[in-house]
Protein backbone atom coordinates (compact mmCIF):
# COMPACT_ATOMS: atom_id res chain seq x y z
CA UNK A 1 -52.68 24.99 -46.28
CA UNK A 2 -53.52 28.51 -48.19
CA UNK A 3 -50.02 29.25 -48.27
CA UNK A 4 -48.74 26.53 -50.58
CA UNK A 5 -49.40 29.18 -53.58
CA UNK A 6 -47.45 31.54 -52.22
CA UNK A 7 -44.63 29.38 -51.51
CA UNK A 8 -43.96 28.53 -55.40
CA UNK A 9 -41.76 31.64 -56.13
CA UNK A 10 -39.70 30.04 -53.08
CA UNK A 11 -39.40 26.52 -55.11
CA UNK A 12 -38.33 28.80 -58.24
CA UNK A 13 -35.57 30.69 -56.62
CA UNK A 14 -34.20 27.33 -54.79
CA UNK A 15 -34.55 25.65 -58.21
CA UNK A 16 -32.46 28.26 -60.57
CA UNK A 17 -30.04 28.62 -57.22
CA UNK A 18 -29.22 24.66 -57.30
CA UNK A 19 -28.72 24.91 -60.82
CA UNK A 20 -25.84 27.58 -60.88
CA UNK A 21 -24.33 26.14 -57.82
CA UNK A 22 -24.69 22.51 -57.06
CA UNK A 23 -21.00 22.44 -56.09
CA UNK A 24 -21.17 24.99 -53.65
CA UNK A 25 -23.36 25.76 -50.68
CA UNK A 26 -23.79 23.69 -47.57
CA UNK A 27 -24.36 19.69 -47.99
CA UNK A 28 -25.67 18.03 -44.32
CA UNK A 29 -25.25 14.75 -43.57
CA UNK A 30 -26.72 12.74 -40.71
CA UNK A 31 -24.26 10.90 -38.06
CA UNK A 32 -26.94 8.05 -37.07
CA UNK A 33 -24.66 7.01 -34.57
CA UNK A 34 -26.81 5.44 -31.62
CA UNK A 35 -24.87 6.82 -29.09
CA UNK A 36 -24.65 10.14 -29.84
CA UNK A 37 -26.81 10.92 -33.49
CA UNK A 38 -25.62 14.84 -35.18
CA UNK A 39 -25.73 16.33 -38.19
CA UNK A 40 -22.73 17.81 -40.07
CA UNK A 41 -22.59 20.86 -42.39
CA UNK A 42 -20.38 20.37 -45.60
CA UNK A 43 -19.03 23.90 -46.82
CA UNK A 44 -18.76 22.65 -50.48
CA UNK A 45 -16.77 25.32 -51.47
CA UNK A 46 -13.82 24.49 -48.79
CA UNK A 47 -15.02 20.36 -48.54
CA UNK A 48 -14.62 20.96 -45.28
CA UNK A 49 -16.73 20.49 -42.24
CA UNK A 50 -17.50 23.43 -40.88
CA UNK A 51 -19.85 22.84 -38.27
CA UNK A 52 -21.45 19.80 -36.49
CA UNK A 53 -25.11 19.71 -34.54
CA UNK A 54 -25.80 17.61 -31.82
CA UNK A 55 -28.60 15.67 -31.48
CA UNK A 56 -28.52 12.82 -29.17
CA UNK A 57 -28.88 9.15 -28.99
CA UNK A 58 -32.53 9.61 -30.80
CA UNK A 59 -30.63 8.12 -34.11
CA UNK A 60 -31.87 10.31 -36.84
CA UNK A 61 -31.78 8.97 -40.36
CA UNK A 62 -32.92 11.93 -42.68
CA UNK A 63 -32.65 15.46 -43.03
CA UNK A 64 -34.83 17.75 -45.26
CA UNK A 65 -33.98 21.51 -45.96
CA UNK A 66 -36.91 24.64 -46.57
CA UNK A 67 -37.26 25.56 -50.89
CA UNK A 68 -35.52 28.73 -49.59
CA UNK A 69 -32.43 26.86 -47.97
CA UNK A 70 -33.01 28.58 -44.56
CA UNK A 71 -33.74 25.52 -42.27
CA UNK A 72 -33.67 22.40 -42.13
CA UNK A 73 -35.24 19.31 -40.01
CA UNK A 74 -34.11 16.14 -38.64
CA UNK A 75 -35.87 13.57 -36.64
CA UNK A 76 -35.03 11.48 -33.63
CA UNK A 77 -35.85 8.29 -34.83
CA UNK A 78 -34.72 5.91 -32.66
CA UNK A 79 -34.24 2.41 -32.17
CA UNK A 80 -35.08 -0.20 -29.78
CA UNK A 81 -36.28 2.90 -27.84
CA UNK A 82 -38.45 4.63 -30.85
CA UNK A 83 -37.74 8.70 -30.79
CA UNK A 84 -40.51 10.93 -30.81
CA UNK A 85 -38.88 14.84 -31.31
CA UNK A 86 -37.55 16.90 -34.74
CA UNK A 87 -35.09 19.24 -34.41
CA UNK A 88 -35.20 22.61 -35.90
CA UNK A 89 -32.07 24.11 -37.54
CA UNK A 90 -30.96 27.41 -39.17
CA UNK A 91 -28.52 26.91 -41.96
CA UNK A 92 -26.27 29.93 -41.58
CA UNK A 93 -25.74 29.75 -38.41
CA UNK A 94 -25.72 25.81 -37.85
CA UNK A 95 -27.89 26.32 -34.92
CA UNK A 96 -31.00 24.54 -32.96
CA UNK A 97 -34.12 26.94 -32.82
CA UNK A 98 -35.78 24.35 -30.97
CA UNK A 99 -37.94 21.30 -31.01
CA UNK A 100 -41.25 19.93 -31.93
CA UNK A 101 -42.80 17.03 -30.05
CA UNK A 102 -44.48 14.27 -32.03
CA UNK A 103 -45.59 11.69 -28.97
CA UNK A 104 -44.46 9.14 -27.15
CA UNK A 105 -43.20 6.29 -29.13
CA UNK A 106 -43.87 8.38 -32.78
CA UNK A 107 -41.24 7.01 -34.54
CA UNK A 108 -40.85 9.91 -36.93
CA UNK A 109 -38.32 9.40 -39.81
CA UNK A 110 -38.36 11.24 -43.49
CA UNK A 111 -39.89 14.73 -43.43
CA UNK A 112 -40.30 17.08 -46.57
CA UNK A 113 -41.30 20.87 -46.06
CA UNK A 114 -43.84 22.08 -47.98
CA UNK A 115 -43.45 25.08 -50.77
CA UNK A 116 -43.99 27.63 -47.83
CA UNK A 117 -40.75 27.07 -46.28
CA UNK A 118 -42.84 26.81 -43.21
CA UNK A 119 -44.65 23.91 -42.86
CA UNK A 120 -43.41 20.52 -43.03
CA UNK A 121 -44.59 17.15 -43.61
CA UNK A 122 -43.01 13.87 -41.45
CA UNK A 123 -43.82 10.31 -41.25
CA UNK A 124 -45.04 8.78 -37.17
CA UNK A 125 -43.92 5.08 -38.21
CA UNK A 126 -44.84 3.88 -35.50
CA UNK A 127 -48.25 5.32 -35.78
CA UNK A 128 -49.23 4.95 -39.59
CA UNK A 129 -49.56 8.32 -39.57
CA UNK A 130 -47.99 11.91 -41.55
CA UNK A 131 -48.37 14.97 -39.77
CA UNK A 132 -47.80 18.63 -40.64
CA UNK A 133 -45.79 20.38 -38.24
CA UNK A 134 -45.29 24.16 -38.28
CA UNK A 135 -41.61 24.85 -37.74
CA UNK A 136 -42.13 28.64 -36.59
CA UNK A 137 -44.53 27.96 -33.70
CA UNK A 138 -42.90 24.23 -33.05
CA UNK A 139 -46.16 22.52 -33.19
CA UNK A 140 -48.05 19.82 -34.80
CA UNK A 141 -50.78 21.48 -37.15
CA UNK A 142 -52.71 17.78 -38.19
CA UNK A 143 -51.94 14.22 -38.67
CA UNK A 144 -53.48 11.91 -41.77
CA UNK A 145 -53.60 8.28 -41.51
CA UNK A 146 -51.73 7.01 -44.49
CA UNK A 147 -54.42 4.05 -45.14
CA UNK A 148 -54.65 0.18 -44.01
CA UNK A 149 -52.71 -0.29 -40.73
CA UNK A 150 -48.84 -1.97 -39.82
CA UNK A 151 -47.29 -0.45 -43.05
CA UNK A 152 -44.78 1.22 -41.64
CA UNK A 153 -44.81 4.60 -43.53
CA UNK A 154 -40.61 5.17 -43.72
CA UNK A 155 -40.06 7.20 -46.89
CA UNK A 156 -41.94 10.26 -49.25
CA UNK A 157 -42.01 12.26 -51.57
CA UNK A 158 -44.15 15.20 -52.39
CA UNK A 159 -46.32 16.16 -55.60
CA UNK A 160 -45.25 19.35 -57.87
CA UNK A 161 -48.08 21.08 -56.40
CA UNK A 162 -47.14 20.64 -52.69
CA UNK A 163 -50.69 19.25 -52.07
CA UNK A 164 -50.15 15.28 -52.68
CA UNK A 165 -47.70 13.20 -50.50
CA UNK A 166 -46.66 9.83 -51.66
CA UNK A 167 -45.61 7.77 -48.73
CA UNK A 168 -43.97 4.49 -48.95
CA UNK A 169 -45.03 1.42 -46.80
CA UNK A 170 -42.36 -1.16 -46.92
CA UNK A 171 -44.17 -4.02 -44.35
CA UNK A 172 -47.05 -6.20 -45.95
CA UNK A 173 -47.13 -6.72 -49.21
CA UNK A 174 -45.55 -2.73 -49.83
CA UNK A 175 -47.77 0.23 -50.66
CA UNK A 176 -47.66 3.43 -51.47
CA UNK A 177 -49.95 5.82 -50.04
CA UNK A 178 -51.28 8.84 -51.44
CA UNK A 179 -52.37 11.43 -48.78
CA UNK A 180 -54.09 14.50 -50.04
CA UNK A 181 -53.09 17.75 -47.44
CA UNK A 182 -56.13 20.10 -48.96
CA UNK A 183 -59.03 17.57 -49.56
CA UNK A 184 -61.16 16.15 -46.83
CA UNK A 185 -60.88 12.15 -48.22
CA UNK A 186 -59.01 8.89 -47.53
CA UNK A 187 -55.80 8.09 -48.40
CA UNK A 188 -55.41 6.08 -51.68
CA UNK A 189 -53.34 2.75 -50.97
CA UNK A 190 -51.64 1.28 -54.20
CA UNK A 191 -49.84 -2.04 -53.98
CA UNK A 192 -46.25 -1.88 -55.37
CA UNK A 193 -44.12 -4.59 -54.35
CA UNK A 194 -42.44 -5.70 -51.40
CA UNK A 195 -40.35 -3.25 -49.03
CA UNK A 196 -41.81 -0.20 -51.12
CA UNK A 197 -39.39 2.47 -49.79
CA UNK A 198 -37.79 5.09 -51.78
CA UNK A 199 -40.53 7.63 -54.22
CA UNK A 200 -39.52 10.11 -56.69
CA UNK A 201 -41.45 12.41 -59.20
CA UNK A 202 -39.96 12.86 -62.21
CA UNK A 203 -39.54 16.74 -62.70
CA UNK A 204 -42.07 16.52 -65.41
CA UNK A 205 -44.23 15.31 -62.93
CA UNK A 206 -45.71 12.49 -65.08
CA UNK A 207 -44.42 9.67 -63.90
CA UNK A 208 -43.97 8.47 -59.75
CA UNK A 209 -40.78 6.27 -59.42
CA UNK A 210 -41.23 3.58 -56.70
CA UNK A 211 -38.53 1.15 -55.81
CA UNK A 212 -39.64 -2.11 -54.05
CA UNK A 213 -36.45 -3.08 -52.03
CA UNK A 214 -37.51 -6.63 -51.08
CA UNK A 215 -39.16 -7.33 -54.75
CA UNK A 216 -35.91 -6.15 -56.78
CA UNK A 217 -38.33 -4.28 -58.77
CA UNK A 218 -39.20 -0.36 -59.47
CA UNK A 219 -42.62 0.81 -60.05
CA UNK A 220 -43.73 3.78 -62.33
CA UNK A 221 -47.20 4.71 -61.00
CA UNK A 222 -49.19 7.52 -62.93
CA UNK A 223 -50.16 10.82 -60.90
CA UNK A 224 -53.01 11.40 -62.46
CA UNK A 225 -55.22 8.21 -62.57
CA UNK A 226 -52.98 6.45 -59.68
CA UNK A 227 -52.81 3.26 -61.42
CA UNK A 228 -49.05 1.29 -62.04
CA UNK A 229 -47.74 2.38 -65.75
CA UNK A 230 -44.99 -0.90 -65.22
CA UNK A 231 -43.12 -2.99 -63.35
CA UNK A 232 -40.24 -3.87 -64.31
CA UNK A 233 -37.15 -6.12 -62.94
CA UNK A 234 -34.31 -4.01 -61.26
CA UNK A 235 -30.83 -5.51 -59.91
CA UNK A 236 -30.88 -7.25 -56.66
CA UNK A 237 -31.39 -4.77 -53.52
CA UNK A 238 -32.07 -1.11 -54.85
CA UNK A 239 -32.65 1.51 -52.00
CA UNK A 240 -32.68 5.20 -53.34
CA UNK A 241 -33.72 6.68 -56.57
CA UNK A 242 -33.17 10.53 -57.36
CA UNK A 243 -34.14 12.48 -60.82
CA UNK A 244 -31.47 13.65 -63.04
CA UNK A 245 -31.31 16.49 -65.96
CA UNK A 246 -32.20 15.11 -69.24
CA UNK A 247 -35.09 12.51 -68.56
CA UNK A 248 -32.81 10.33 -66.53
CA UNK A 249 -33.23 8.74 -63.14
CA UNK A 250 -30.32 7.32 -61.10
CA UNK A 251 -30.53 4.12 -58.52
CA UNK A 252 -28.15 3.41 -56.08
CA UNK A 253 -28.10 -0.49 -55.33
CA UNK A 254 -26.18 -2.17 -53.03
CA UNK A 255 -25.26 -5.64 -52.36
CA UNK A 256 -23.06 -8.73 -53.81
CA UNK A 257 -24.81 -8.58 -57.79
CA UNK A 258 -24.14 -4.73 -58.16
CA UNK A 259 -22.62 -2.03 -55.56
CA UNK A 260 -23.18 1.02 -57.58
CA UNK A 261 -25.56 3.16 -59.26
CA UNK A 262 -27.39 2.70 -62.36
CA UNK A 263 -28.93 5.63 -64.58
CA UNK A 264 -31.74 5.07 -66.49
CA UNK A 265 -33.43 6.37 -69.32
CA UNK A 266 -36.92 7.49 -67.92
CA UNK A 267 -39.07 7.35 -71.54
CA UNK A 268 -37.19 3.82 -71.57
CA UNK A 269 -36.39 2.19 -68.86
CA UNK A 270 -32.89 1.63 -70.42
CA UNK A 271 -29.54 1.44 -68.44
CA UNK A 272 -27.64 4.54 -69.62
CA UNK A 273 -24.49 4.01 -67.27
CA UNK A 274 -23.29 1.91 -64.39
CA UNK A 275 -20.97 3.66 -61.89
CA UNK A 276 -19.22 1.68 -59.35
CA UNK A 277 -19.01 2.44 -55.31
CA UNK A 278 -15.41 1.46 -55.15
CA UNK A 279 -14.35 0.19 -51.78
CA UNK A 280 -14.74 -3.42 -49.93
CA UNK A 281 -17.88 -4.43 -48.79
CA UNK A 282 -19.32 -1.20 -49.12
CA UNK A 283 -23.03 -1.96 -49.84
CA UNK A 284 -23.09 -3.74 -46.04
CA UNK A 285 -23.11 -0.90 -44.25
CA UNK A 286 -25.93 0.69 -46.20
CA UNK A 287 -25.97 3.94 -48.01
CA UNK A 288 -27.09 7.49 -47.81
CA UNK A 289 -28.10 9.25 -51.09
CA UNK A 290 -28.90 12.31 -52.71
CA UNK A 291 -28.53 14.59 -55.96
CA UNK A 292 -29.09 17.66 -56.86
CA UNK A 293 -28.48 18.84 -60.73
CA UNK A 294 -25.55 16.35 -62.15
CA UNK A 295 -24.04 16.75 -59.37
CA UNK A 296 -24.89 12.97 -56.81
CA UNK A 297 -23.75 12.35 -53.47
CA UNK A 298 -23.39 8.72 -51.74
CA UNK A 299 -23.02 8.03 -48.01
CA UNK A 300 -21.35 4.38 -47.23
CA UNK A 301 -21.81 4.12 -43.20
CA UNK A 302 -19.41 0.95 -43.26
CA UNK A 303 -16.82 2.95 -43.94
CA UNK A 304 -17.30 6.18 -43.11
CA UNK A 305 -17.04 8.13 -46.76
CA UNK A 306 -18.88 10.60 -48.56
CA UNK A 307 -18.07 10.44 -52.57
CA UNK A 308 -18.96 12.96 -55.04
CA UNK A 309 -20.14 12.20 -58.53
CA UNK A 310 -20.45 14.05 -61.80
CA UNK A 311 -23.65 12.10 -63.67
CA UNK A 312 -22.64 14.63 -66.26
CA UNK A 313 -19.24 12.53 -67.24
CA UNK A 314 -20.17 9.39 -65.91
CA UNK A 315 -16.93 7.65 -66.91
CA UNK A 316 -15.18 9.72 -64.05
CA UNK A 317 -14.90 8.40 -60.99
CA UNK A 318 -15.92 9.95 -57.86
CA UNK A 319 -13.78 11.99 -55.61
CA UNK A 320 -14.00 11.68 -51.31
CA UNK A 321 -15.53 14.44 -49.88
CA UNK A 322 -14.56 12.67 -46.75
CA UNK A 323 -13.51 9.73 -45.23
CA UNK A 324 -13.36 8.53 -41.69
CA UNK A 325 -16.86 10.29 -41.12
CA UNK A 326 -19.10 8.55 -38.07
CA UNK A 327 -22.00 6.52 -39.73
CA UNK A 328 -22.74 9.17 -42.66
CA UNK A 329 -26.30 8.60 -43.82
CA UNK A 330 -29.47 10.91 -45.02
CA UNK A 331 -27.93 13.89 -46.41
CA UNK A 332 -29.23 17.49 -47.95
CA UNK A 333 -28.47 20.31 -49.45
CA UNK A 334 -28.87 24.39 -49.07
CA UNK A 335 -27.21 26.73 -51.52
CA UNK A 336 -26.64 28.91 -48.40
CA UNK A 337 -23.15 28.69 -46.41
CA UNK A 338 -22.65 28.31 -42.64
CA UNK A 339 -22.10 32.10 -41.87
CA UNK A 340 -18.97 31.35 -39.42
CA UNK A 341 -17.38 34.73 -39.12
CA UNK A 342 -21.05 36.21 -38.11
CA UNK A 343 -21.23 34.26 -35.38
């Protein structure tokens, strides 16, 4: 991909952007309803809902948005019935502009575009495969095999560089795969623990953050050599990690020992601050996840909400974004706004 390179200055802009404005812009949010699956688009400003996309009973889960804030991808992913198309969206206008075809019975779940705000990266579960799909022409440009079959690729995260993808296999004995887009070699498989899931770099890009749902653990793998700095012991059932300002890395767990998040200290590995989900029975349901700056957003599908933290004060609790809300889940977010009087 020659363009990576060129894409940095994109990465930049969306960087210092999210910084001056992680409380406004557009946040989406995936409906996984089974029925009939859409994605909603959060004006932050307002905290309203200002427009929602269909996209059918394919049941997404995730959404990813271009370094530039311009588009942004979901995938059908299915259920009994696996889904097999991702769906193409412009931001300011909250529209389709079309659909990319990944195969019968695909499976495809977490995508990640890559620096050039064209291509994209996306899991085929089914398949044990990632492919790069060009969202411009709406076609698959190549597929890698993430390694040893039946892992179930569900989550990952990309390297710095845009040239690495870590890729999480939560069946077996969990892995984490490490599929190189610009060499010509094999994937590198590294066992982490059982139901390996969520990955995050830290923004240094030193250390990989792996959390092994099924092991209550979290791995720290190094970039550079591949090989597992520690293990250590994490509350029962975490599911998604994200990278906060200041060398600090928040977990959001959820089940009868803890139903909240936990910040660590990266350097560490020391519990900085435990915020509560409040609600009953919240971690049932499951939970959507994402931050961006100090600012962190949670998704309980039980219930419906969406709740806003501040990481920066963590003794205040959250506000509701929303409530109600059908199966929230994966969620994203563009410093643009939904354009609604251009349309």
């Amino acid at each position: 991909m020659n363009a990576i390179k060129i894409g940095l200055l994109s990465v930049a802009a969306f960087a210092a952007a999210s910084t001056a404005s992680a409380q406004q812009g557009t946040l989406l949010v995936v409906n996984r309803h089974a029925e009939a699956g859409s994605v909603s688009f959060f004006d932050l400003e307002t905290e309203t809902e200002i427009a929602r996309i269909p996209i059918g009973p394919g049941w997404p889960h995730e959404v990813a948005v271009s370094p530039d804030g311009r588009l942004a991808l979901t995938a059908e992913y299915g259920e009994n019935d696996p889904g097999r198309r991702l769906v193409v969206m412009d931001i300011a206008t909250a529209a389709v502009l079309g659909t990319i075809d990944m195969g019968p019975g695909s499976k495809p779940h977490d995508s990640v575009f890559l620096p050039d705000n064209r291509h994209a990266v996306v899991t085929l579960e089914t398949q044990d495969l990632l492919a790069i799909v060009d969202v411009e022409t709406l076609s698959v440009v190549r597929t890698y095999p993430i390694g040893d079959a039946a892992r179930e690729g569900h989550m990952i995260c990309l390297s710095p560089e845009g040239d690495q993808v870590y890729v999480g296999g939560r069946l077996g004995e969990g892995t984490v795969s490490v599929v190189y887009l610009d060499e010509d070699r094999e994937p590198m498989v590294i066992q982490t623990g059982l139901g390996a899931e969520a990955i995050t770099v830290t923004p240094d890009g030193r250390n990989v953050w792996v959390i092994n749902q099924d092991d209550n653990t979290i791995s720290i793998i190094d970039p550079d050599t591949l090989v597992i700095r520690e293990t250590f012991e994490a509350a029962t059932q975490p599911r998604r990690l994200a990278s906060l300002p200041g060398g600090r890395m928040a977990v959001v767990y959820g089940n009868s020992e803890i139903v909240g998040i936990r910040i660590y200290d990266t350097e560490t590995r020391a519990v900085l601050a435990e915020l509560p989900i409040p609600g009953d029975e919240v971690g049932a349901g499951g939970f959507g996840f994402f931050a961006i700056e100090n600012t962190g957003f949670v998704s309980t599908r039980l219930d419906g909400r969406i709740l806003v933290y501040d990481f920066a004060d963590p003794e205040r609790a959250p506000r509701t974004l929303v409530s109600g809300h059908t199966t929230p889940d994966g969620m994203a977010w563009s410093p643009l706004r939904v354009d609604v009087f251009g349309q």
